[in-house]
Protein backbone atom coordinates (compact mmCIF):
# COMPACT_ATOMS: atom_id res chain seq x y z
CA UNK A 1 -3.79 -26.11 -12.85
CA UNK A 2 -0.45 -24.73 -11.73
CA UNK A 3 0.80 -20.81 -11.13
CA UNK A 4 3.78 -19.18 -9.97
CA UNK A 5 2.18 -17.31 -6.73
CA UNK A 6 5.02 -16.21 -4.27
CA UNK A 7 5.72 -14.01 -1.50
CA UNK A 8 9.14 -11.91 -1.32
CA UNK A 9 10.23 -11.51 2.35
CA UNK A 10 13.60 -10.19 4.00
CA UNK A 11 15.21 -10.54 7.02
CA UNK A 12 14.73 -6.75 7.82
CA UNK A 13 13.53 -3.21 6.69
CA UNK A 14 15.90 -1.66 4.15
CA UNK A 15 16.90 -5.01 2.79
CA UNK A 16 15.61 -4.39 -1.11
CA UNK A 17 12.27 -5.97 -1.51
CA UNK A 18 10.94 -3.35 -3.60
CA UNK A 19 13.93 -3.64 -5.42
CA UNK A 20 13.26 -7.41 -5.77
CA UNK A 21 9.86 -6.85 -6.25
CA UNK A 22 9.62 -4.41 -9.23
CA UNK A 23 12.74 -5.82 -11.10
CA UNK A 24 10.83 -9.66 -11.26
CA UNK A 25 7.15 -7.89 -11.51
CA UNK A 26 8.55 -5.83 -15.01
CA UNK A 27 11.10 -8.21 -15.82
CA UNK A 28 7.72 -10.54 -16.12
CA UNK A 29 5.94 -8.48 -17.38
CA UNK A 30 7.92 -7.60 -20.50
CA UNK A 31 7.99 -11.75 -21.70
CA UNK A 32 4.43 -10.96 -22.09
CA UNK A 33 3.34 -12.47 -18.87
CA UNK A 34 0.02 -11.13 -16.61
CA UNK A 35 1.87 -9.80 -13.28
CA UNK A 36 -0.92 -9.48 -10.56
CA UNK A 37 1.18 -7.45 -8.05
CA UNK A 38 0.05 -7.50 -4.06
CA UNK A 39 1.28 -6.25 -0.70
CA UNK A 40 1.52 -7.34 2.51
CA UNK A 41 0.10 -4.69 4.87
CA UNK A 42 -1.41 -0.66 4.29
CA UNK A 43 1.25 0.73 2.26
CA UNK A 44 0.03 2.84 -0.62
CA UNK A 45 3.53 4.05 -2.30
CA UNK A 46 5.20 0.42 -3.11
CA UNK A 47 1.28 -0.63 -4.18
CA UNK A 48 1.49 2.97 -7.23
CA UNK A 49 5.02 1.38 -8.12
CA UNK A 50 3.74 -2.39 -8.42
CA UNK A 51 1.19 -0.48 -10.93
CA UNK A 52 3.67 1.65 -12.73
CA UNK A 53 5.66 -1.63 -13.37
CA UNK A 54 2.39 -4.32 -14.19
CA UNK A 55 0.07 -1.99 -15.53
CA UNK A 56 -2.67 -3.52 -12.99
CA UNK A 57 -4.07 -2.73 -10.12
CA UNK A 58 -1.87 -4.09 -7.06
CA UNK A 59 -3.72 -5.00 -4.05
CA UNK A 60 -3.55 -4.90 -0.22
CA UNK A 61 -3.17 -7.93 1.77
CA UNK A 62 -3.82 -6.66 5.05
CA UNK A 63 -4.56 -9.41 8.16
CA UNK A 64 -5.14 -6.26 11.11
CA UNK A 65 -7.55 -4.53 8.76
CA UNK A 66 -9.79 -6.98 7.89
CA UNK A 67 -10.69 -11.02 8.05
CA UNK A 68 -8.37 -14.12 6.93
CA UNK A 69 -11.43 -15.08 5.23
CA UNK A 70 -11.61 -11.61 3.54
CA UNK A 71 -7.99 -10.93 2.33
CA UNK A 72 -8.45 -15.25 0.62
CA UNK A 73 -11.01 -13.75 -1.29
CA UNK A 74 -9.63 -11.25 -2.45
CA UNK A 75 -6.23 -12.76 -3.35
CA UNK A 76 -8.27 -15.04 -5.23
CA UNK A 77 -10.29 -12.57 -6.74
CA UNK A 78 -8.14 -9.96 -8.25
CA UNK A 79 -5.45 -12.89 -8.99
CA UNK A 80 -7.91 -15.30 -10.56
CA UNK A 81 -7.03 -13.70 -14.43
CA UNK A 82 -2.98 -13.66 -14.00
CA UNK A 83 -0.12 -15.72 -15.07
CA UNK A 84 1.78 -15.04 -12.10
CA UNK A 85 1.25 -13.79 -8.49
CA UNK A 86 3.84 -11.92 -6.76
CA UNK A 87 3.25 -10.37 -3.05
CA UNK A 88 5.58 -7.93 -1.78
CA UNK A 89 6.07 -8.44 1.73
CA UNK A 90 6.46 -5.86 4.72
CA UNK A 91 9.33 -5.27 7.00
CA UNK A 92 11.09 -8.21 8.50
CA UNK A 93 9.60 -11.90 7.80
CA UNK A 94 8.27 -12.64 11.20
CA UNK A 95 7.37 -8.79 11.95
CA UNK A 96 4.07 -8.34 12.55
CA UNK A 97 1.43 -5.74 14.40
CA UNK A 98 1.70 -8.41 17.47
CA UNK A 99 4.80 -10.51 17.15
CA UNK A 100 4.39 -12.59 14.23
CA UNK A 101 0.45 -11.97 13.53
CA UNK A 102 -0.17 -10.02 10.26
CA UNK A 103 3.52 -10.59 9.10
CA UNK A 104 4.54 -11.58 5.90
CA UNK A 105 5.09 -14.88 7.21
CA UNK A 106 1.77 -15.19 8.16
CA UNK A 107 0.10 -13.81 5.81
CA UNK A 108 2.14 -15.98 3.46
CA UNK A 109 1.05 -19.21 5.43
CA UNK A 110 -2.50 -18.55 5.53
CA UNK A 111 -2.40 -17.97 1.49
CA UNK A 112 -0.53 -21.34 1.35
CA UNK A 113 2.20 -19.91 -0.53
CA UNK A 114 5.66 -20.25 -0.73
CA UNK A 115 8.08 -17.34 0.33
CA UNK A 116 11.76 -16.16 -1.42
CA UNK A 117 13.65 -14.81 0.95
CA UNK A 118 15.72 -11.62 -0.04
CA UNK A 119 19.07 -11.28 1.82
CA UNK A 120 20.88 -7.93 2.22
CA UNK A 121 24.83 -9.19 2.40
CA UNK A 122 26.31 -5.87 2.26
CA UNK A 123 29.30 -5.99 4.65
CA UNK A 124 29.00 -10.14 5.14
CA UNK A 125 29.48 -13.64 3.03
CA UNK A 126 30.01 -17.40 4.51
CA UNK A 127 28.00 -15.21 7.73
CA UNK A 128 24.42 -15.38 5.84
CA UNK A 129 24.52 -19.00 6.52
CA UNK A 130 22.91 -18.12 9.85
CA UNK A 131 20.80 -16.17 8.66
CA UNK A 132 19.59 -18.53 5.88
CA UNK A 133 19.06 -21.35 8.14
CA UNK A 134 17.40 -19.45 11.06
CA UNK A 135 15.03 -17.98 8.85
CA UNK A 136 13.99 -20.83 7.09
CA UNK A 137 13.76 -23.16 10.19
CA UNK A 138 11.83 -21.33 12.67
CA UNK A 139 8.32 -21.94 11.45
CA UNK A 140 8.59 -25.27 9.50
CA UNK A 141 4.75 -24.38 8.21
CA UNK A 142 6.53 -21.84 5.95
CA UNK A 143 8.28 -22.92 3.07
CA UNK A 144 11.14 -20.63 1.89
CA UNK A 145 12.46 -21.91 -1.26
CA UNK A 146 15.12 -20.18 -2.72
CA UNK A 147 17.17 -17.05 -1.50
CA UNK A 148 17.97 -13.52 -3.47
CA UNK A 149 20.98 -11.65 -2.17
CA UNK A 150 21.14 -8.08 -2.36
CA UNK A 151 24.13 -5.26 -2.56
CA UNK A 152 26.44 -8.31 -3.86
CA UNK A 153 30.12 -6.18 -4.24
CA UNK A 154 31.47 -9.31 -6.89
CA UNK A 155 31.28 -12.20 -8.28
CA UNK A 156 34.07 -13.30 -5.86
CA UNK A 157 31.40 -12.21 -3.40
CA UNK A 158 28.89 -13.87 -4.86
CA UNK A 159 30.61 -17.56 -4.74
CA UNK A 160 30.71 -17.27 -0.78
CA UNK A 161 27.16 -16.29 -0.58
CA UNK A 162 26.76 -19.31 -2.65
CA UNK A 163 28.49 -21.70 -0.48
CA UNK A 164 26.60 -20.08 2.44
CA UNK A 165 23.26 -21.70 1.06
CA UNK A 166 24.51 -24.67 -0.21
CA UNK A 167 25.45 -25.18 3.49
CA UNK A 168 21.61 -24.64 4.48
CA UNK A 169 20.53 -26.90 1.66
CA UNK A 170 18.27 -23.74 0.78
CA UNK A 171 18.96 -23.12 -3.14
CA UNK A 172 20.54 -19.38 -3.94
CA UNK A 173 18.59 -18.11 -6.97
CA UNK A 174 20.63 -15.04 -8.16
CA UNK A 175 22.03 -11.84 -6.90
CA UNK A 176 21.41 -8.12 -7.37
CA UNK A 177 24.78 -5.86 -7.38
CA UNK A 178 25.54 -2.74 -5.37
CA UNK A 179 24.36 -0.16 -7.65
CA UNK A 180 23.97 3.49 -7.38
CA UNK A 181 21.20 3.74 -10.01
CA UNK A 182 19.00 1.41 -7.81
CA UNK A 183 18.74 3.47 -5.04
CA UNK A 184 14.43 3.74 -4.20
CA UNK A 185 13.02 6.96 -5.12
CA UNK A 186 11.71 8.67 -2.37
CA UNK A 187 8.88 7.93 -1.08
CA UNK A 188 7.72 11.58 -0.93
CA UNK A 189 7.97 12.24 -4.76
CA UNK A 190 4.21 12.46 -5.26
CA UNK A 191 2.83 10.95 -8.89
CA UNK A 192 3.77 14.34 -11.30
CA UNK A 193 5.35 13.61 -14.52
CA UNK A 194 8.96 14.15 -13.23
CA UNK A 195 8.92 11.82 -10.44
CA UNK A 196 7.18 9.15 -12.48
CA UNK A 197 9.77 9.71 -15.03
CA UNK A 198 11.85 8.82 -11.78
CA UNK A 199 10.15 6.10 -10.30
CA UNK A 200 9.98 4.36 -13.83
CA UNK A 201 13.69 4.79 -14.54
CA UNK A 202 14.49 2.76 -11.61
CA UNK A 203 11.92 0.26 -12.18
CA UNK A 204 13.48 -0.58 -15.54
CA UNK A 205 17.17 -0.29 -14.04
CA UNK A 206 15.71 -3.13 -11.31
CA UNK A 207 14.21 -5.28 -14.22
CA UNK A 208 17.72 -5.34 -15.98
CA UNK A 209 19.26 -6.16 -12.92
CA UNK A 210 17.13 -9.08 -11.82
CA UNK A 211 17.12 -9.85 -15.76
CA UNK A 212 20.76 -10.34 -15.61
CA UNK A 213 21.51 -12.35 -12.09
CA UNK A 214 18.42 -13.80 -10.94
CA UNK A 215 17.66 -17.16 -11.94
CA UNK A 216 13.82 -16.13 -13.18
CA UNK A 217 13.28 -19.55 -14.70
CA UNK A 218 14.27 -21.55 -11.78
CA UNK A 219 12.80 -19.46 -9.35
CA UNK A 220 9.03 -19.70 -11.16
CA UNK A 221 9.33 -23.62 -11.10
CA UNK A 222 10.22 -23.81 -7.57
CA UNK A 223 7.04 -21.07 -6.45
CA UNK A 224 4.33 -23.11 -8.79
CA UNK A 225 1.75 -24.04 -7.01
CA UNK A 226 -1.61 -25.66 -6.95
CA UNK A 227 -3.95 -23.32 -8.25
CA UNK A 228 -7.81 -24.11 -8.18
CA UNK A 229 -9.81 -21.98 -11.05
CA UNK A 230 -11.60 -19.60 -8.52
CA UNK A 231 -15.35 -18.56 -8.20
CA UNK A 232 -15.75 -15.94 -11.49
CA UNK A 233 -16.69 -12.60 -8.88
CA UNK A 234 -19.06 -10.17 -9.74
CA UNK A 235 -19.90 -7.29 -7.94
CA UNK A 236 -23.17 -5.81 -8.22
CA UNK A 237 -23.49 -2.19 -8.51
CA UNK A 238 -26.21 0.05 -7.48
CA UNK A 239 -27.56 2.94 -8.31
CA UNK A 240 -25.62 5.30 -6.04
CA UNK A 241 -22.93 7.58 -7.89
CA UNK A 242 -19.71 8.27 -6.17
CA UNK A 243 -17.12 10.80 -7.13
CA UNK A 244 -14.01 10.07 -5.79
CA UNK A 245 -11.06 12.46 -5.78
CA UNK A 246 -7.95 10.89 -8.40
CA UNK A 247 -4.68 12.79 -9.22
CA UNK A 248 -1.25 13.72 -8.36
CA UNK A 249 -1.99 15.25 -5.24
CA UNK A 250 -4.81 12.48 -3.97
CA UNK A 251 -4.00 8.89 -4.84
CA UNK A 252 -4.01 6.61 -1.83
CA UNK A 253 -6.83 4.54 -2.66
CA UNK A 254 -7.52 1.04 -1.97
CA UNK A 255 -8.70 -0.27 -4.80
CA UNK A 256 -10.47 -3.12 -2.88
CA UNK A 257 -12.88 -0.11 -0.97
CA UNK A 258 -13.73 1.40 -4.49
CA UNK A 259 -15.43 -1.80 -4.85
CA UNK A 260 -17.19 -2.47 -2.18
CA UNK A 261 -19.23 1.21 -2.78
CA UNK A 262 -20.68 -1.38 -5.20
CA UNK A 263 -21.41 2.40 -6.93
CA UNK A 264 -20.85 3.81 -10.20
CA UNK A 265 -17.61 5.71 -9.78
CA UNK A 266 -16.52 8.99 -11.01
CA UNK A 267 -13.35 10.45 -10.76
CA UNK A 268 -12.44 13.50 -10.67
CA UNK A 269 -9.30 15.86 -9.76
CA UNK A 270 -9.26 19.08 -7.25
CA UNK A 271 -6.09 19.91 -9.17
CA UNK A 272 -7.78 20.09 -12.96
CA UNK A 273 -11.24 20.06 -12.69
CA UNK A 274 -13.74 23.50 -11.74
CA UNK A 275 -16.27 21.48 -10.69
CA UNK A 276 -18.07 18.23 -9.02
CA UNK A 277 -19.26 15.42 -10.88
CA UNK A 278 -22.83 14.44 -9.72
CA UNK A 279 -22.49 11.97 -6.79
CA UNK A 280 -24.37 10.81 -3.70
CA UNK A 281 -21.07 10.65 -1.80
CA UNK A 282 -17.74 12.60 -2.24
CA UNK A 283 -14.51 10.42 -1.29
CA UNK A 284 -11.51 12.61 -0.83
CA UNK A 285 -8.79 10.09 0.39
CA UNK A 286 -5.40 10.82 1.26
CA UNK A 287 -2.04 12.16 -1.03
CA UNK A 288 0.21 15.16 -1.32
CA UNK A 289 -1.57 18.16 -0.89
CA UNK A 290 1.41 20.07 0.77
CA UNK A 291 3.02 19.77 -2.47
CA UNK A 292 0.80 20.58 -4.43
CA UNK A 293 -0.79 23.15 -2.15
CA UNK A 294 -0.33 26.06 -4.74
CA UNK A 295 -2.33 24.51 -7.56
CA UNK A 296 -5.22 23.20 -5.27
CA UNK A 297 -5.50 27.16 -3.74
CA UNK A 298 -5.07 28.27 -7.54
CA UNK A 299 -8.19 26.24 -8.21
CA UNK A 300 -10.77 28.59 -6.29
CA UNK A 301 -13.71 26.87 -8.27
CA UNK A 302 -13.42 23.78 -7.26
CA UNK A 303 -12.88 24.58 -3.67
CA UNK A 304 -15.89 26.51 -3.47
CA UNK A 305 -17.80 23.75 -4.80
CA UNK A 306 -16.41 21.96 -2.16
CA UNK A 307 -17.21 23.73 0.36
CA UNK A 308 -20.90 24.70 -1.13
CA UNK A 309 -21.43 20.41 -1.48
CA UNK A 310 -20.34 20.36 2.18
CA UNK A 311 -22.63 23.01 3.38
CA UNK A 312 -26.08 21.61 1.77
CA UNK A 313 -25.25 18.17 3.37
CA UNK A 314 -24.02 16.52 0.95
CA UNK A 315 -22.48 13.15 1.89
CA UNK A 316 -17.97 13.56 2.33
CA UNK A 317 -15.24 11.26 3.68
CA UNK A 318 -11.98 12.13 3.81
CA UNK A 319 -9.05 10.21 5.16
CA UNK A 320 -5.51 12.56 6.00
CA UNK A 321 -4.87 14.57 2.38
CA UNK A 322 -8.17 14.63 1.86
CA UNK A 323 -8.84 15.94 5.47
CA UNK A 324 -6.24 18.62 4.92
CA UNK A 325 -8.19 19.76 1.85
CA UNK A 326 -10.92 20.18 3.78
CA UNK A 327 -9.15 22.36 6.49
CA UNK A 328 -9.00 26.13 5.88
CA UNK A 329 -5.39 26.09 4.88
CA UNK A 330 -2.13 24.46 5.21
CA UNK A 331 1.04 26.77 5.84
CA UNK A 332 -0.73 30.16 4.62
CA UNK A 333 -2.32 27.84 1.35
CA UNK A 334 -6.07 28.43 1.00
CA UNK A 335 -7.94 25.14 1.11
CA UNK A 336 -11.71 24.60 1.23
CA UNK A 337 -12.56 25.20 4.80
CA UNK A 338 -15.11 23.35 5.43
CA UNK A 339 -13.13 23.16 8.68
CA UNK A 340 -12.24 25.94 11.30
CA UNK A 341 -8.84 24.44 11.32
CA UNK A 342 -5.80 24.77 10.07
CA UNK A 343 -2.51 22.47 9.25
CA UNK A 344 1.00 22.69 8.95
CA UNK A 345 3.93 20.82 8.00
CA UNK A 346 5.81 22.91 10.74
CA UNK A 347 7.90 20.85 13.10
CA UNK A 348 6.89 17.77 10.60
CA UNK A 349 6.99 14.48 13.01
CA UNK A 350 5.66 11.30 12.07
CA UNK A 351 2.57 9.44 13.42
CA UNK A 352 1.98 5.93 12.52
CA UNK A 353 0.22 2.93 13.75
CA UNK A 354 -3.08 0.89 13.25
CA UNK A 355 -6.02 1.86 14.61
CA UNK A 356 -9.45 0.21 15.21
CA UNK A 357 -12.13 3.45 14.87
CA UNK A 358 -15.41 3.08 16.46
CA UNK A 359 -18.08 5.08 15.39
CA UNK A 360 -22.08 4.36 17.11
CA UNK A 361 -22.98 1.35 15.11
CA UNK A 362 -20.19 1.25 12.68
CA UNK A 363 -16.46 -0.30 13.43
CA UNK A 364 -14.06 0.10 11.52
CA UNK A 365 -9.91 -0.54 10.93
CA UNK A 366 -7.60 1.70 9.61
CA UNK A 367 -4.16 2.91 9.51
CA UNK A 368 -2.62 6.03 10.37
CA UNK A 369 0.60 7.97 8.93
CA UNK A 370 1.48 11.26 8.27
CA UNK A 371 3.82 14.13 9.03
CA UNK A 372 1.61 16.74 9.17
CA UNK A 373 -0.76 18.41 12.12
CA UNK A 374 -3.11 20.52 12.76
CA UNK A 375 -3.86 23.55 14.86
CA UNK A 376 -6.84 22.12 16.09
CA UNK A 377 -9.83 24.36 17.20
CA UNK A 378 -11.39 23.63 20.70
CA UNK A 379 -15.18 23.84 19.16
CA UNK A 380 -14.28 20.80 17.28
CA UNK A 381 -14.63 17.28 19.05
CA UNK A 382 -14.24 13.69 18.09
CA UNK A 383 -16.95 11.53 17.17
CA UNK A 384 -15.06 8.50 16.79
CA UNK A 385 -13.19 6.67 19.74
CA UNK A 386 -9.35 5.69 18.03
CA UNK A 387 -7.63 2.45 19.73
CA UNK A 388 -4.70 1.57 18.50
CA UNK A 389 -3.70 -2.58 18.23
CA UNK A 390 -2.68 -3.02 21.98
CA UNK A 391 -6.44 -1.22 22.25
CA UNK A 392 -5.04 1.40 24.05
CA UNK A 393 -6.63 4.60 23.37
CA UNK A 394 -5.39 7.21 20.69
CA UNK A 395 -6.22 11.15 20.79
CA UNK A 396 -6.50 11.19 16.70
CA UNK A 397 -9.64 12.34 16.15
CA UNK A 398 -12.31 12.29 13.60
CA UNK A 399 -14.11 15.40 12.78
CA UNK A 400 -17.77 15.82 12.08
CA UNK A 401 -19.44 19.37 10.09
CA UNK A 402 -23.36 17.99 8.96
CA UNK A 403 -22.87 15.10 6.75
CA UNK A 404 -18.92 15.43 6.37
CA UNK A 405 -16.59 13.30 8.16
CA UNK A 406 -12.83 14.02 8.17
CA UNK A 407 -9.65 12.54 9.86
CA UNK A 408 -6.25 11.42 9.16
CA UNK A 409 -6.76 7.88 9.76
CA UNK A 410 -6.95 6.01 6.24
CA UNK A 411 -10.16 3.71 6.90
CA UNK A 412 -10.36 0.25 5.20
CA UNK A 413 -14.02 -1.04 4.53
CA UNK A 414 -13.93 -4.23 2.29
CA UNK A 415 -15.49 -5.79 4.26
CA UNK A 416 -18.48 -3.19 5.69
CA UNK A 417 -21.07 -0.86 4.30
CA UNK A 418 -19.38 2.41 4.27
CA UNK A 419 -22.47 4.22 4.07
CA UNK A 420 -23.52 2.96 7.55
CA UNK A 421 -21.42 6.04 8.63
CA UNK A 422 -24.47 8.60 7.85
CA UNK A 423 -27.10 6.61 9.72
CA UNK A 424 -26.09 7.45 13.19
């Protein structure tokens, strides 16, 4: 059994790969075709657009966060009913969390799958040659097989870019133009009605694009591979109920994690709802609460049931957004305070980075990223130790009040028994 399963990779950041990636992921999509949409590393915002443009669930391939053995399964797993699997790579190629470990070039080599390699050649032509050649020679147990230029000025253009690959023997399979109404949303917009409007206006302006210059046809022979019909995976679900937050202002979830609560989920929204659905664990993860900080103070009943879950020990996690939430306000904003802290988007910097997040008999991965801080309160203390990948160590801490746990760090626990956390 053969499927098109393929990795799209660039030469740097910036180059287009979302671009790339949504335009052949809806272009697909619309022949009919089961798109099962995956990306390379922690991102959560390209992941929501893979969805917006599939209609399923698009998963994280993450090599720092958990096992090799763990991200096979689950490529196999949530790609085993598809036509086609496309991974969306993550900055350069060969960029990884420790030179080329965790890259898309490795994570494209231990899925055994071949890679198309986008090219920006704004401001260049015969010059890609180089490029071409160095990227597709320096690790010969990666197999590039076909190139996608982006921010092509002409067809005039186009015919040197051409020549540049029939130089490297490396077939060119199409072009996307420069083009003012594919410029990426930003990344910022949150998941309201006007932004999706947004995000799905450019999503269909990448489709026609690719539709029109990229050699689809050609390009799914050449990424066909071998594909073995995988294990049928079942997860068994217990009797625990989780309610897990789910809206415009909380959304980064991994869907991988919802699944291995092996629960009975319920979602709910701190924006909509007045109250908690029954659960044996609250999950707030992370989102946009700064901006949609009016609504969630609006919604008084919901934060006091919050708070009231919080204070008769029921069982909370919450990652960054969902941290903030729990703070006692952010910029003047009521929140739930279930904290004695407070946060602000005041002198907004960002903090990114991996981290590995020990906790007494529980360790965990993560990743970190936000813009936000707070004004931390000196009663509070850590009661996790943060490292980040050089395992140096990292003063982001992870808050404790009775059974609630709260930090900015966006944990990943596919592999682990999350509720491990409230046996210390």
């Amino acid at each position: 059994m053969k499927k098109s399963s393929f990795l799209i990779a660039a030469a740097s950041s910036g180059s287009g790969k979302t671009t790339l990636s949504l335009g052949l992921m809806k272009a697909l999509s619309r022949r009919g075709l089961t798109v099962q949409p995956f990306k390379c590393g922690p991102d959560y915002i390209d992941t929501q657009y893979h969805t917006l443009a599939t209609g399923r669930s698009s998963i994280n391939l993450d090599l720092f966060m958990s096992s090799e053995k763990h991200v096979k399964e689950i490529y196999c797993r949530y790609g085993a009913g598809s036509d086609i699997n496309i991974v969306e790579g993550v900055m350069g190629m060969f960029d990884g969390y420790d030179k080329m470990a965790g890259s898309s070039a490795d994570l494209a080599g231990k899925l055994d799958i071949p890679v198309v390699l986008l090219v920006n050649a704004a401001s260049t032509a015969f010059s890609v040659a180089a490029t071409i050649y160095g990227f597709t020679r320096f690790r010969n147990d990666i197999r590039v097989v076909g190139v996608v230029f982006n921010r092509v000025a002409s067809e005039n253009h186009y015919a040197f870019l051409k020549d540049a690959c029939a130089e490297t023997g490396i077939p060119s399979l199409g072009y996307i133009r420069k083009n003012d109404a594919l410029k990426t949303p930003s990344r910022h917009l949150g998941l309201s009605l006007d932004s999706v409007a947004e995000i799905e206006r450019f999503i269909n302006e990448a489709a026609k694009e690719v539709e029109c210059n990229v050699d689809i046809e050609t390009l799914l022979s050449l990424t066909e591979v071998d594909s073995d019909i995988p294990k049928q995976y079942e997860i068994a679900v217990n009797n625990r109920v989780v309610a897990v937050a789910k809206d415009e202002a909380f959304n980064f979830i991994y869907p991988v994690n919802i699944d291995a609560l092996r629960s009975r989920i319920n979602y709910f929204s701190p924006l909509h709802d007045t109250s908690l659905p029954d659960a044996d664990l609250l999950y707030l993860p992370g989102g946009y609460p700064e901006l949609f900080a009016d609504a969630l103070e609006r919604n008084a009943g919901m934060r006091k049931a919050i708070k009231e879950y919080a204070e008769a020990g029921g069982k909370i996690l919450a990652e960054c957004g969902g941290m903030i939430y729990l703070t006692e306000e952010i910029d003047g904003r009521r929140m739930c305070g279930v904290f004695p802290l407070k946060t602000t988007m005041d002198n907004a910097r960002l903090t990114l980075g991996y981290r590995q997040v020990g906790f007494p008999g529980l360790n965990l991965r993560g990743h970190e990223f936000h813009y936000s801080h707070t004004l931390d309160s000196a009663d509070l203390t850590s009661v996790a130790q943060q490292l980040n990948v050089k395992g140096l160590h990292v003063a982001t801490p992870v808050y404790r009040y009775r059974n609630t746990f709260a930090g900015y760090t966006h944990l990943y626990w596919g592999e682990a028994d999350i509720f491990k956390l409230w046996n210390q």
